[in-house]
Protein backbone atom coordinates (compact mmCIF):
# COMPACT_ATOMS: atom_id res chain seq x y z
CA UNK A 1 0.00 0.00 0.00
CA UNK A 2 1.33 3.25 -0.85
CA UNK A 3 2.08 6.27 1.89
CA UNK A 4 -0.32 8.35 0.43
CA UNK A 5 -3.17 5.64 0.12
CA UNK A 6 -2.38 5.18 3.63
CA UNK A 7 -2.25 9.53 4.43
CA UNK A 8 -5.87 9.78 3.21
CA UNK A 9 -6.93 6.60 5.28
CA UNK A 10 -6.89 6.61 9.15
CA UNK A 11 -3.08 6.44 9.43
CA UNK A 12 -2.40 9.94 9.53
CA UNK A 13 -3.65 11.54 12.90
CA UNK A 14 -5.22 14.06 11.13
CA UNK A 15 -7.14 12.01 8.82
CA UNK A 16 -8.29 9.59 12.14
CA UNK A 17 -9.63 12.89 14.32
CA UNK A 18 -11.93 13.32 11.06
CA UNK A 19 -13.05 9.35 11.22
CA UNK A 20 -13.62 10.01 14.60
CA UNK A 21 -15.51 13.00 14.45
CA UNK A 22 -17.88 11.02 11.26
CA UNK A 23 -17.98 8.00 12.43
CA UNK A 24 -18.17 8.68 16.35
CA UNK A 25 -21.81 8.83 17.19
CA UNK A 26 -22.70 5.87 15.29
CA UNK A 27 -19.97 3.60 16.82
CA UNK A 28 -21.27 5.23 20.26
CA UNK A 29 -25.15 4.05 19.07
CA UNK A 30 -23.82 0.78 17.96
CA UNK A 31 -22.07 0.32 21.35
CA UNK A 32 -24.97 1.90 23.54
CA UNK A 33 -27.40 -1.08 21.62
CA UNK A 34 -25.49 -3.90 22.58
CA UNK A 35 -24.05 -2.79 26.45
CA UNK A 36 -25.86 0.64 27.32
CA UNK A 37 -24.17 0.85 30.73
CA UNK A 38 -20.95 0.58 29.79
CA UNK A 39 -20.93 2.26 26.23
CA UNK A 40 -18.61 5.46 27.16
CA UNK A 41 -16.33 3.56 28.52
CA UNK A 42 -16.30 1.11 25.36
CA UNK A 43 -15.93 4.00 23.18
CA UNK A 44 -13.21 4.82 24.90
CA UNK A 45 -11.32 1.57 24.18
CA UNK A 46 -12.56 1.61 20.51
CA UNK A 47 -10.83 4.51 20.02
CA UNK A 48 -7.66 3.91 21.76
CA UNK A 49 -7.69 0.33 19.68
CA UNK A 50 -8.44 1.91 16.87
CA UNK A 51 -5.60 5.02 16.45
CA UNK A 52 -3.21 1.78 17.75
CA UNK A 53 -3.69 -0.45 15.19
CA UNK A 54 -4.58 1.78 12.46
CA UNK A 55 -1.36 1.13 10.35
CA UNK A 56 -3.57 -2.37 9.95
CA UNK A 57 -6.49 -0.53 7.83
CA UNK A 58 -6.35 -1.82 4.22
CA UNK A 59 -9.02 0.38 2.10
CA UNK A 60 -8.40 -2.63 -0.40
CA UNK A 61 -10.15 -5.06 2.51
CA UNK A 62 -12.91 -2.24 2.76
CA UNK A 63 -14.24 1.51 4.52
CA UNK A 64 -13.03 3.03 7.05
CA UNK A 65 -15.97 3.16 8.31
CA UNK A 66 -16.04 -0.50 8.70
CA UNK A 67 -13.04 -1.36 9.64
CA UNK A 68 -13.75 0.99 12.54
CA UNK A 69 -17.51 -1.15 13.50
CA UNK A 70 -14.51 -4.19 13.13
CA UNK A 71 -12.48 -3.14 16.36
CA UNK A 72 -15.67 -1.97 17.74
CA UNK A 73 -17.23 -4.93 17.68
CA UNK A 74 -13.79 -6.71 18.78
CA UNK A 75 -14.09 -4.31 21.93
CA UNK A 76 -17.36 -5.52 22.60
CA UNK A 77 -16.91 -8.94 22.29
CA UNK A 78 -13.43 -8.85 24.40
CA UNK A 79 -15.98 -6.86 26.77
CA UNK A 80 -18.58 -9.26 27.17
CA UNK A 81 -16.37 -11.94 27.86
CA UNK A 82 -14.50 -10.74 30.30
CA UNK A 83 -17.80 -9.89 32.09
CA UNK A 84 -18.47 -13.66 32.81
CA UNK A 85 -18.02 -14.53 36.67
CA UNK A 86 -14.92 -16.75 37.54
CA UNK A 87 -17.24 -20.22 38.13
CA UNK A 88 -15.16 -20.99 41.42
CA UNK A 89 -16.36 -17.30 42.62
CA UNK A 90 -19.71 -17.92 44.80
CA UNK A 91 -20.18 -14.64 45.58
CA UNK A 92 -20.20 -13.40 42.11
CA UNK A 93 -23.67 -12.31 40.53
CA UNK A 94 -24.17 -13.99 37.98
CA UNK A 95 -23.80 -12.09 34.83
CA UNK A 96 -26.04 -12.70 31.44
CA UNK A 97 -24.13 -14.89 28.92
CA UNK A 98 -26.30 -14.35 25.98
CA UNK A 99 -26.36 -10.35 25.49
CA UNK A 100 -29.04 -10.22 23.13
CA UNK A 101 -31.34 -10.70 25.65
CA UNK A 102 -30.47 -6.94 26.28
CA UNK A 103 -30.73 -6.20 22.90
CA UNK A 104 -34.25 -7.55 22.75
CA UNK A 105 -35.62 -5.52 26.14
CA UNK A 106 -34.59 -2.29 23.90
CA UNK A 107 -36.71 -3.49 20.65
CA UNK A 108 -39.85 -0.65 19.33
CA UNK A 109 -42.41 -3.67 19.30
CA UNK A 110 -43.07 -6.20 22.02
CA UNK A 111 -45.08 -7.73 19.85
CA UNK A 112 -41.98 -8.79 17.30
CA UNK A 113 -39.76 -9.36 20.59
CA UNK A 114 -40.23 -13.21 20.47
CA UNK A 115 -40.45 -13.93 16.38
CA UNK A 116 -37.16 -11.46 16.04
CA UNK A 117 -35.28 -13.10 18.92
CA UNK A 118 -35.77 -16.49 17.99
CA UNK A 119 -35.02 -15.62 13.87
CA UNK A 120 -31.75 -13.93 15.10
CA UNK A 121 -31.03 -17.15 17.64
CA UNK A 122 -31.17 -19.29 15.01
CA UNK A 123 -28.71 -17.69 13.02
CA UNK A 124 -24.80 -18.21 13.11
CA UNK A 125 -23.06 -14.88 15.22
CA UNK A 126 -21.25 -13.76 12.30
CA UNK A 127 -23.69 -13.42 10.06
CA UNK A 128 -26.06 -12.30 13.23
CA UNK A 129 -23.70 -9.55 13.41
CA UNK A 130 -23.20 -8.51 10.12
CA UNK A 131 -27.16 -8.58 9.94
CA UNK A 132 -27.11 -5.95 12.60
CA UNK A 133 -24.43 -3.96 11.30
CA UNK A 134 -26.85 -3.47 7.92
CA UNK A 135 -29.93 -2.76 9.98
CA UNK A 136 -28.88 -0.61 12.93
CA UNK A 137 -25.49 0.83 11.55
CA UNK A 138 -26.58 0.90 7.71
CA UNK A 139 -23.54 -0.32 6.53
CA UNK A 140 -24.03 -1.74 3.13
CA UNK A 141 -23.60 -5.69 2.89
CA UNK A 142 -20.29 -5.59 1.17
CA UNK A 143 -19.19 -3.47 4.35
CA UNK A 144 -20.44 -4.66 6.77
CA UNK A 145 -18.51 -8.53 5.75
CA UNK A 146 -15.50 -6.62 5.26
């Protein structure tokens, strides 16, 4: 990849302020969705990921854009993981493993509640994901696989 492919991606730290200020509040909705409680402080680590490992943005693999809802989700997942209670811990409270549960107390329609949750249980977490990423980040298909 050339240096100036890379100086109008998000290697420069000019270039990444600007993908920050774009892209910012609709990482923040994407993270306040999926853990509302702890979404600042998510954003916080998406950001520091991001600007750390942004020599790794290829615009040949896809958008800025998503390569940015990439580390998010990597935040989120690395977040939700660490979350679970040590099993030899008796005193810990237990913590939900499945987080769409939290997704689906924060859907418009009780009515769909039940029908959407078991169409998107059904379905492997990738493409569960990328689903999401189409619908509630409107990322187009190509990037939201990328």
């Amino acid at each position: 990849m050339s240096d100036a492919t890379r100086e109008g991606g998000v290697v420069d730290p000019v270039a990444f302020t600007a993908l920050v200020d774009r892209e910012g509040p609709d990482v923040y909705s994407y993270l306040v969705r999926r853990a509302p409680a702890e979404a600042e402080d998510l954003l916080g680590r998406v950001w520091v990921e991001a600007y750390a490992s942004r020599y790794s943005f290829d615009p040949v693999q896809g958008s800025a854009r998503s390569w940015l809802f990439g580390v998010a989700r990597h935040v989120l997942l690395r977040h939700w993981r660490d979350r679970r209670p040590d099993p030899g811990d008796l005193m810990a409270t237990p913590l939900p493993v499945n987080p769409w549960d939290e997704v689906d107390a924060r859907l418009d329609s009780a009515a769909l509640a039940g029908p959407l949750r078991a169409a998107l249980g059904g379905l492997p977490e990738v493409d569960r994901a990328m689903l999401l990423l189409i619908a509630w980040e409107h990322l187009t298909p190509t990037a939201a696989a990328a």
